[in-house]
N, C-alpha and C. Protein backbone atom coordinates (compact mmCIF):
# COMPACT_ATOMS: atom_id res chain seq x y z
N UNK A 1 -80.44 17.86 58.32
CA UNK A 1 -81.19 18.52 59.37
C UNK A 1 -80.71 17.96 60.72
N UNK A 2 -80.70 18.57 61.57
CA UNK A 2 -80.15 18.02 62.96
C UNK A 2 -81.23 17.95 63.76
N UNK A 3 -80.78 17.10 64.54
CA UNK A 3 -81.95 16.48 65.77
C UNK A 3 -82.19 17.81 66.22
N UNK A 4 -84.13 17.24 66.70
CA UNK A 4 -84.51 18.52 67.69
C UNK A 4 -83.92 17.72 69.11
N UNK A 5 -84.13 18.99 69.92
CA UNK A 5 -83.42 18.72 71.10
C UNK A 5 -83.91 17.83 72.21
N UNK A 6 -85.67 17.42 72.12
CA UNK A 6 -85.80 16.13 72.46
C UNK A 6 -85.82 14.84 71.92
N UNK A 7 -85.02 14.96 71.28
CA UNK A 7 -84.76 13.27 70.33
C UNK A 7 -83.95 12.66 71.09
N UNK A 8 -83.21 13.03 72.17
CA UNK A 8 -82.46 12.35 73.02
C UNK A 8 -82.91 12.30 74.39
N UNK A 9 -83.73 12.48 75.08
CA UNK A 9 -84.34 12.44 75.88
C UNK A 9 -85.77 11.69 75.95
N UNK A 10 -86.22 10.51 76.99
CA UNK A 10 -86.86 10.13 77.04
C UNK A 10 -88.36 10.88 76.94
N UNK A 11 -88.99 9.81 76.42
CA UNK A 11 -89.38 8.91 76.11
C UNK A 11 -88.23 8.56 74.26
N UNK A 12 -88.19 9.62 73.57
CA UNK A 12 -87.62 9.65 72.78
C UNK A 12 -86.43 8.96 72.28
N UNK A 13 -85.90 8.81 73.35
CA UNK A 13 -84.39 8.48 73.20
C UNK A 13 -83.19 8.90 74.28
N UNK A 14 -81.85 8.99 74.53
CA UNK A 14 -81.35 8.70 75.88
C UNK A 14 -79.71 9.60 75.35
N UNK A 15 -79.47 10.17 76.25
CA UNK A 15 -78.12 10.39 75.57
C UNK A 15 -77.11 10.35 76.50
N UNK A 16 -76.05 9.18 76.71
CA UNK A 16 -74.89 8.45 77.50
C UNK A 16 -73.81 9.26 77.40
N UNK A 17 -73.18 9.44 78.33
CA UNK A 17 -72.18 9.86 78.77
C UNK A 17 -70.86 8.47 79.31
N UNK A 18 -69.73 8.40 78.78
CA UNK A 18 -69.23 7.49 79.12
C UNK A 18 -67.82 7.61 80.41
N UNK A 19 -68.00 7.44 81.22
CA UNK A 19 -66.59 8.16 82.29
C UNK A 19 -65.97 7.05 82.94
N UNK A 20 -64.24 7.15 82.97
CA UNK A 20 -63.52 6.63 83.32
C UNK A 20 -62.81 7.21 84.47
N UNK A 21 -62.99 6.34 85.49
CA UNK A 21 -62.30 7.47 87.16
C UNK A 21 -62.93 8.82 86.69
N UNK A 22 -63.94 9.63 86.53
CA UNK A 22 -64.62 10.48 86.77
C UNK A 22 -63.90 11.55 85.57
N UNK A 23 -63.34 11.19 84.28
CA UNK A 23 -62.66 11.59 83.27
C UNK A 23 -63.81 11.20 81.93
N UNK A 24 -64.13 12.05 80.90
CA UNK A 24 -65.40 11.99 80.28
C UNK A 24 -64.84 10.98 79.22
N UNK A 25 -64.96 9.75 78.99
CA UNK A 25 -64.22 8.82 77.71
C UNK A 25 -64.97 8.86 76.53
N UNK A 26 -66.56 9.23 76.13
CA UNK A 26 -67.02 8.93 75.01
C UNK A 26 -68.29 9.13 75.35
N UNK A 27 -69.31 9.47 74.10
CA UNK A 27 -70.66 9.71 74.62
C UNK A 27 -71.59 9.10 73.25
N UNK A 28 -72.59 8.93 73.15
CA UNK A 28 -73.35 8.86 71.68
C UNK A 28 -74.62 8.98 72.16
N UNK A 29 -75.70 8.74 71.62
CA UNK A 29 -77.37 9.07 71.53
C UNK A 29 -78.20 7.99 70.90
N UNK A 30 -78.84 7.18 71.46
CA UNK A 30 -79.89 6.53 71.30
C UNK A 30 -81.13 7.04 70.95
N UNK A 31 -81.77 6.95 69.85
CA UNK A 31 -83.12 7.08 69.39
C UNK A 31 -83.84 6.13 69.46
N UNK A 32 -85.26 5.96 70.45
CA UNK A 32 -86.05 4.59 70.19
C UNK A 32 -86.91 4.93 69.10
N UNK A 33 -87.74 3.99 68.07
CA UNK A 33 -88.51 3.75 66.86
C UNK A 33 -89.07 2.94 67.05
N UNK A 34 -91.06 3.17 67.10
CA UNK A 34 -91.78 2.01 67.74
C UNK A 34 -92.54 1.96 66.21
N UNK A 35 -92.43 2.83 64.94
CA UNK A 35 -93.40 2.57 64.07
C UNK A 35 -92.64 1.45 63.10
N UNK A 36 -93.20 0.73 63.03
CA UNK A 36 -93.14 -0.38 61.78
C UNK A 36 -91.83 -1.18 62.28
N UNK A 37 -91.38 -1.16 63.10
CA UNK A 37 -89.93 -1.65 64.07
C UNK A 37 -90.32 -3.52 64.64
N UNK A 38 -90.02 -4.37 64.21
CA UNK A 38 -89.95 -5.44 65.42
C UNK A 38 -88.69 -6.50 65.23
N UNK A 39 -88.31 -7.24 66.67
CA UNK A 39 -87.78 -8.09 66.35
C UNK A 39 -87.81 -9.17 65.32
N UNK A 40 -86.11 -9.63 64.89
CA UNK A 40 -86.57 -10.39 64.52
C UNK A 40 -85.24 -11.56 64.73
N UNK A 41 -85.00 -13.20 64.43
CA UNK A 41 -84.37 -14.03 64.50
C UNK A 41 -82.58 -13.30 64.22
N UNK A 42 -81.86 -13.82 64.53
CA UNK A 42 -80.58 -13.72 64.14
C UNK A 42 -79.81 -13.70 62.71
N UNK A 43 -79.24 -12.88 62.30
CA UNK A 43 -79.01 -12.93 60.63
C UNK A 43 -77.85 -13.81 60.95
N UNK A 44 -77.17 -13.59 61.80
CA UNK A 44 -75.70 -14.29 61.89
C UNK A 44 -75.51 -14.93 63.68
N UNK A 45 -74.06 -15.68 63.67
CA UNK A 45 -73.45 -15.62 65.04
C UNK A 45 -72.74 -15.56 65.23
N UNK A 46 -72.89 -13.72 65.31
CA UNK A 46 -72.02 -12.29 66.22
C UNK A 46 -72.37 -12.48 67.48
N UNK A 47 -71.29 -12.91 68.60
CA UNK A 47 -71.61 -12.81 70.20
C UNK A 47 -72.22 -11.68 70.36
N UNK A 48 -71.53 -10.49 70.05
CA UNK A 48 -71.59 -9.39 70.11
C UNK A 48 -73.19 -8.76 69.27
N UNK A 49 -73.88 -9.13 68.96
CA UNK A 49 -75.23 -8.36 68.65
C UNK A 49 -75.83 -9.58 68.92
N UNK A 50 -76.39 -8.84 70.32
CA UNK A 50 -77.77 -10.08 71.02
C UNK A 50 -79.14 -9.32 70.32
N UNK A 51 -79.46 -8.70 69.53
CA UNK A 51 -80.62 -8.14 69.37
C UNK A 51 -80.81 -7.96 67.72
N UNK A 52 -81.99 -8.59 67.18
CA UNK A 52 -81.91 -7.96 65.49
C UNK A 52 -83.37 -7.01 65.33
N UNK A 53 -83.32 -6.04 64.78
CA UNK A 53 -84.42 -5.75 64.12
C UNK A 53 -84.91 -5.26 62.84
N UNK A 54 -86.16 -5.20 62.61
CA UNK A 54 -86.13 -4.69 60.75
C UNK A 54 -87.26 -3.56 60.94
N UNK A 55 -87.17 -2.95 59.87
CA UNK A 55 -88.06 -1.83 59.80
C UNK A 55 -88.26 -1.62 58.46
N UNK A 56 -89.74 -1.33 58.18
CA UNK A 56 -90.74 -1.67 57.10
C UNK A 56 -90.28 -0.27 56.26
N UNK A 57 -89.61 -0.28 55.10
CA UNK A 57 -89.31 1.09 54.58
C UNK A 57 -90.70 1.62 53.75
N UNK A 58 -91.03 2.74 54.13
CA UNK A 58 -92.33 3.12 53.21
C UNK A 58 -91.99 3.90 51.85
């Protein structure tokens, strides 16, 4: 099923556009998830992922 068309748009979620000298380089879509979602400690140390989270599968 494909996203409805506000799943990328706030509050929902965000959708980036990436541009180089005003040339379109890459884009993707962020979805935020506030149910059953929280931080949590570091599984590893990846510089590169400052953020962990888990989510409660029902």
């Amino acid at each position: 099923m494909p996203p409805a068309e506000d799943d990328f748009t706030p509050p929902k979620g965000v959708f980036l556009l990436v541009r180089l000298a005003g040339e379109a380089m890459g884009c993707g879509g962020l979805r935020t998830e506030s149910d059953g979602t929280a931080e949590i400690p570091a599984c590893n140390d990846n510089p590169h992922a400052a953020y962990w989270f888990e989510k409660t599968l029902r």
